[in-house]
Protein backbone atom coordinates (compact mmCIF):
# COMPACT_ATOMS: atom_id res chain seq x y z
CA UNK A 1 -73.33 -30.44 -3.11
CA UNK A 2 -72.01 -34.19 -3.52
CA UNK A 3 -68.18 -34.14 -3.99
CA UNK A 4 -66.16 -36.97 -4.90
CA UNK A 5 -62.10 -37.08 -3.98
CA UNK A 6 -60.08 -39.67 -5.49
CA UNK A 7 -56.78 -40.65 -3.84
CA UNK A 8 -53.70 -42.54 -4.93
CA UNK A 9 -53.28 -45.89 -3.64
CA UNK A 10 -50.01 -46.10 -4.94
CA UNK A 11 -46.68 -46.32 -1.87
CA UNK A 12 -43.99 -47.28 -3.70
CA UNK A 13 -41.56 -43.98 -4.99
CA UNK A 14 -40.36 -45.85 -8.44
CA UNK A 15 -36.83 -47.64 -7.60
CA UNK A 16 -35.77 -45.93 -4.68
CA UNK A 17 -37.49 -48.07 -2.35
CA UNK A 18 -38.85 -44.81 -0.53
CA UNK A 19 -42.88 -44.76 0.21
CA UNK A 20 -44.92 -41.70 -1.55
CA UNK A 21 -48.87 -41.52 -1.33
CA UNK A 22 -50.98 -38.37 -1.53
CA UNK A 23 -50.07 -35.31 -0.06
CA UNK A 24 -51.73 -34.65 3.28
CA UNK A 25 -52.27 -30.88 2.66
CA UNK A 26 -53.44 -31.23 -0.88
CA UNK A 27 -56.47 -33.26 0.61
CA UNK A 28 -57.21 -32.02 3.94
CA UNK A 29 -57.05 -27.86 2.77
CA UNK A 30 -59.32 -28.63 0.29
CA UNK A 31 -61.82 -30.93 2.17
CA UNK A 32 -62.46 -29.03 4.68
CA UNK A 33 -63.19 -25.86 2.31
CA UNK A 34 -65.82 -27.72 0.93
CA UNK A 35 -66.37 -29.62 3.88
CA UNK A 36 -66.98 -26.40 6.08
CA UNK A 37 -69.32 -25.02 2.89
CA UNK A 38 -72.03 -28.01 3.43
CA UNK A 39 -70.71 -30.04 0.89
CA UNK A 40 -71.42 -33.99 1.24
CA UNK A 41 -68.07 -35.46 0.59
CA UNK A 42 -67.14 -39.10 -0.72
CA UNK A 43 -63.39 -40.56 -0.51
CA UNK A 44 -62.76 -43.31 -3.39
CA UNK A 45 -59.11 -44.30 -4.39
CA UNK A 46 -58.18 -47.31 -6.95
CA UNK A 47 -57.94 -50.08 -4.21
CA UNK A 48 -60.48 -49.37 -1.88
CA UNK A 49 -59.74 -49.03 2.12
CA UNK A 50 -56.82 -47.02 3.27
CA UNK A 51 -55.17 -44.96 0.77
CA UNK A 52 -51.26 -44.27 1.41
CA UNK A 53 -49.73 -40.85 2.64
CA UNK A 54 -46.54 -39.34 1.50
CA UNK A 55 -44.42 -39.40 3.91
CA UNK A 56 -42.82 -36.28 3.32
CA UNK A 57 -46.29 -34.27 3.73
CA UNK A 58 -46.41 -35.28 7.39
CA UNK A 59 -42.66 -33.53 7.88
CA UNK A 60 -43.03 -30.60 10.31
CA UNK A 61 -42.23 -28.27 7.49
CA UNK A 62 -45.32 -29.18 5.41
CA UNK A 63 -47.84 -28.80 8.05
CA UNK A 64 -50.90 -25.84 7.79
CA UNK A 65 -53.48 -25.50 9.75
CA UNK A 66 -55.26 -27.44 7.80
CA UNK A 67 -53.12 -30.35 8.20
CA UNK A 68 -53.07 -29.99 12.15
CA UNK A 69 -56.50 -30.07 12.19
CA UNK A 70 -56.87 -33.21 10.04
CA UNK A 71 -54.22 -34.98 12.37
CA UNK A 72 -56.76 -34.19 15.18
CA UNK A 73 -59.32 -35.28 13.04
CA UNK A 74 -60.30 -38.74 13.98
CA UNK A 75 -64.02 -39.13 11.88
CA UNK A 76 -61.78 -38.11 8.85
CA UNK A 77 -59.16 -40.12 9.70
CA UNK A 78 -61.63 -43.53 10.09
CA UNK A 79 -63.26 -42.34 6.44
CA UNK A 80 -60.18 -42.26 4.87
CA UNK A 81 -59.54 -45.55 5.89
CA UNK A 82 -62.80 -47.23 4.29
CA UNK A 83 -62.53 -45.54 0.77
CA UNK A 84 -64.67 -46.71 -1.66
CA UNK A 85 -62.58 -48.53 -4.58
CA UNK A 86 -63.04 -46.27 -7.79
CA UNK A 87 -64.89 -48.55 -9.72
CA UNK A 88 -67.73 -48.33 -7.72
CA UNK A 89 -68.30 -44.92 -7.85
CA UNK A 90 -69.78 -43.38 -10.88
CA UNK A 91 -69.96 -39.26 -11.94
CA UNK A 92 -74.03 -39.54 -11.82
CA UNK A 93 -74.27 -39.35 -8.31
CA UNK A 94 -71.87 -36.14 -7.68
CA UNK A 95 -71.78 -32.48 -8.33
CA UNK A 96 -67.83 -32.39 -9.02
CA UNK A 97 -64.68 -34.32 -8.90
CA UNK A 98 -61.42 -33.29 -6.75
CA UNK A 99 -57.73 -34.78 -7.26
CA UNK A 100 -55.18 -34.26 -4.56
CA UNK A 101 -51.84 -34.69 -5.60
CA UNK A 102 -48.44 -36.12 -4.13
CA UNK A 103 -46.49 -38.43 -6.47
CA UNK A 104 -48.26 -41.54 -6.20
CA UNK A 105 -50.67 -40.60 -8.70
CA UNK A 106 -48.41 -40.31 -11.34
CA UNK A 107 -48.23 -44.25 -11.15
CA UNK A 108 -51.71 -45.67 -10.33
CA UNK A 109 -54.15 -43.10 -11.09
CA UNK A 110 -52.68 -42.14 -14.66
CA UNK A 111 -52.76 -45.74 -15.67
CA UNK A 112 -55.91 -46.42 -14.21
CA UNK A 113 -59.14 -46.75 -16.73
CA UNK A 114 -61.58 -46.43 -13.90
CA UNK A 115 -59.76 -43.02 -13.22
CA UNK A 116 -59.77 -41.88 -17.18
CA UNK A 117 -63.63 -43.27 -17.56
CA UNK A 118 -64.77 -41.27 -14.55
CA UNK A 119 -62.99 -37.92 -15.67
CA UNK A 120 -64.78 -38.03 -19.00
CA UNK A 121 -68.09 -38.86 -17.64
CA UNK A 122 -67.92 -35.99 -15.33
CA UNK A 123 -66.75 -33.53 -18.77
CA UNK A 124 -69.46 -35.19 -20.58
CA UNK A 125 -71.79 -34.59 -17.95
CA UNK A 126 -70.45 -30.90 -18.10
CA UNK A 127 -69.33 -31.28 -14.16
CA UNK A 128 -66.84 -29.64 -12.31
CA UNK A 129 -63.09 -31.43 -12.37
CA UNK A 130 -60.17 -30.51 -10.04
CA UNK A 131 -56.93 -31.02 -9.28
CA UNK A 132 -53.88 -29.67 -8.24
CA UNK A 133 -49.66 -30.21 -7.70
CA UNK A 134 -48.81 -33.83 -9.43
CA UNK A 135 -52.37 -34.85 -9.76
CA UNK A 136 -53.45 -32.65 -13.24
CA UNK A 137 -51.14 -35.70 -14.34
CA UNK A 138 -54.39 -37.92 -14.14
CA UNK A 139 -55.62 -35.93 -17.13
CA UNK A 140 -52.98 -37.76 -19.33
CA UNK A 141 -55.21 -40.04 -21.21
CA UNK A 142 -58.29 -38.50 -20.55
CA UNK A 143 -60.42 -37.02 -23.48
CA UNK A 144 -62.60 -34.43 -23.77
CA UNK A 145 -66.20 -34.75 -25.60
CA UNK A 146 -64.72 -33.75 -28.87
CA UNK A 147 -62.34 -36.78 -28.58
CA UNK A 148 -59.04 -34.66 -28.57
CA UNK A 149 -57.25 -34.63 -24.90
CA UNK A 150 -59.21 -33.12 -22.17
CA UNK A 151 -56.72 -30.16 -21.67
CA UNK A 152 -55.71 -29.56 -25.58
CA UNK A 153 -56.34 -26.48 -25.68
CA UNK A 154 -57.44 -25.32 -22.10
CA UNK A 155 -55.54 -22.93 -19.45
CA UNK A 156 -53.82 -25.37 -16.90
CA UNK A 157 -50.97 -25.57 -14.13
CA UNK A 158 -49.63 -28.59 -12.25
CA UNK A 159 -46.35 -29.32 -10.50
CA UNK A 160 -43.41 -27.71 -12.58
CA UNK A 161 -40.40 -29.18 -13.42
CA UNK A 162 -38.18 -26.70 -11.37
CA UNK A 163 -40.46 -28.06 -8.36
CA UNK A 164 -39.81 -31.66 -9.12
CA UNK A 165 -35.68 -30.43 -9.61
CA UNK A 166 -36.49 -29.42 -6.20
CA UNK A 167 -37.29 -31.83 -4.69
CA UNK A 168 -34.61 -34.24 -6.69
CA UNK A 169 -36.93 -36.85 -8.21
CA UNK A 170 -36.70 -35.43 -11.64
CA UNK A 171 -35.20 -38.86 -12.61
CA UNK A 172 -37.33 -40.94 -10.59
CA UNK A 173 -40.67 -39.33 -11.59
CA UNK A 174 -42.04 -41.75 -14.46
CA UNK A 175 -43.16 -38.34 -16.30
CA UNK A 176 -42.93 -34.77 -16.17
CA UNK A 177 -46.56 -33.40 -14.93
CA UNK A 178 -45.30 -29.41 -16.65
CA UNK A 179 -44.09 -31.49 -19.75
CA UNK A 180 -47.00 -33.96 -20.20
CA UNK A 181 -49.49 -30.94 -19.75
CA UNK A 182 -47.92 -28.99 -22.48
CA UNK A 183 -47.35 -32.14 -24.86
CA UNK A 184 -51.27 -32.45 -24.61
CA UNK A 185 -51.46 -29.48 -25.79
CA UNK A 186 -52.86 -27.26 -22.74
CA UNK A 187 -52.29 -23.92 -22.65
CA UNK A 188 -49.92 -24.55 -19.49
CA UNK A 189 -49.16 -21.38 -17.16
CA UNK A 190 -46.74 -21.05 -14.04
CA UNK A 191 -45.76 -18.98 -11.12
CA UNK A 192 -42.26 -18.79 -8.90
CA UNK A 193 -41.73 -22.09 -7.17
CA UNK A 194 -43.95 -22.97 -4.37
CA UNK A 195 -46.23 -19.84 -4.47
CA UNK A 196 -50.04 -20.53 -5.34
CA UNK A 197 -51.31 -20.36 -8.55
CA UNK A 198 -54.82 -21.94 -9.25
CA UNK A 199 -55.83 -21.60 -13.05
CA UNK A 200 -59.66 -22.49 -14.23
CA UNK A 201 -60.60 -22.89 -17.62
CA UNK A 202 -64.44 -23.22 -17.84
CA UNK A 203 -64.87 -26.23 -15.56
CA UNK A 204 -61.70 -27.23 -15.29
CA UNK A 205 -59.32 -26.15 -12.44
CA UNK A 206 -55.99 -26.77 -12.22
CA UNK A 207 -53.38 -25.85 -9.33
CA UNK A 208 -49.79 -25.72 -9.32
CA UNK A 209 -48.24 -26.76 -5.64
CA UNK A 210 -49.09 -27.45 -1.99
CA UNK A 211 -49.88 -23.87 -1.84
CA UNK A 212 -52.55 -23.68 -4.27
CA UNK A 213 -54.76 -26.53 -2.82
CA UNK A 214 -56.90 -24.27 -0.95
CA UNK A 215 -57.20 -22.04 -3.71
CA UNK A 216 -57.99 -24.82 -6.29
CA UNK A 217 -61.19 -25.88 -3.30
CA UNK A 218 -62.67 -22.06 -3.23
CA UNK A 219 -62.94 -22.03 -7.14
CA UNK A 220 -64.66 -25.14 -7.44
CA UNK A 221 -66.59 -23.96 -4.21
CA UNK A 222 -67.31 -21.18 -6.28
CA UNK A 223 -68.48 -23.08 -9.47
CA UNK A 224 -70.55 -25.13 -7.66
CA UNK A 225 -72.51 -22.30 -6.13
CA UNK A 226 -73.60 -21.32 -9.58
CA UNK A 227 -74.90 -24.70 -10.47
């Protein structure tokens, strides 16, 4: 099993002058679910070298286990800060294709053509794709092999817009992720704030929140072990 994770490399929270990145838990649950399974993991993120990290995921209320043990971590810790720059990496050489969130996404990796190219080689290529929280917002201008957007269509979830009123960047975000999903035309589903809720549509797998990231890793886990 060759897994590829792609990670903002996006810091800067629009005009607020605050720092964002990807969210620590969203990447370290789900790596080490896969991780733990056998799976040969690559890190890749727009810029190359050492992605940024949301501040706000290294808060003492946002840490799991997972996250303490990726804080202790230090082999992870130098591979995250050598990843390869996205377009070097192509969908012929892995199995599936995972996309933590946190909000930086939203900025680089939706605009980013390496990012859309990759996502449709790996549908074409009828390989897995994940992601979950603010990343299904990658998916934005991606199309699926029948040319209408990847998601049209398809049961997904991603970060709501009560969440985002939550956490008061509503008005800072550049887009909705729950309005964008739904304005594609997915078939968009939700749960109560902050609870998990992991949604897969053939091999597509979407996740809502934090919460859902290790739930979003054992389904792929899962559709990997049938291929």
């Amino acid at each position: 099993m060759k897994v590829l994770f792609v990670l903002t490399s996006h810091a800067e929270l629009g005009e607020t002058g605050k720092k964002t990145g990807f969210w620590v838990e969203e990447f370290a649950a789900p790596y080490y679910v896969l991780a733990d399974a056998g799976a040969d993991i690559a890190i890749a993120s727009p810029l190359g070298g050492e992605p940024p990290v949301d501040p706000s995921s290294e808060a003492p209320g946002a840490q799991t286990e997972a996250t303490k043990r990726y804080n202790g971590d230090q082999e992870l810790q130098n591979k995250l800060q050598n990843t390869i720059k996205l377009s070097e990496v192509k969908a012929d050489d892995f199995d599936a294709v995972f996309y933590p969130g946190g909000h930086g996404p939203l900025w680089d990796l939706t605009a980013s053509d390496e990012s859309v190219a990759l996502i449709e080689s790996f549908a074409k290529q009828y390989k897995p794709v994940a992601a979950v929280c603010h990343a299904p917002a990658v998916f934005a201008r991606v199309k699926g092999p029948n040319g209408e957007p990847l998601v049209k269509g398809k049961n997904v979830t991603g970060f709501t817009n009560s969440e985002e009123e939550g956490v008061k960047l509503t008005e800072v975000v550049p887009f909705l992720v729950e309005e964008k999903l739904k304005e594609l035309g997915g078939n968009y589903s939700k749960v109560d704030d902050w609870q998990p809720h992991v949604v897969r549509d053939g091999l597509l797998i979407t996740g809502q929140n934090p919460a859902s990231s290790e739930g979003v890793a054992k389904e792929l886990l899962n559709l990997l072990k049938k291929q």
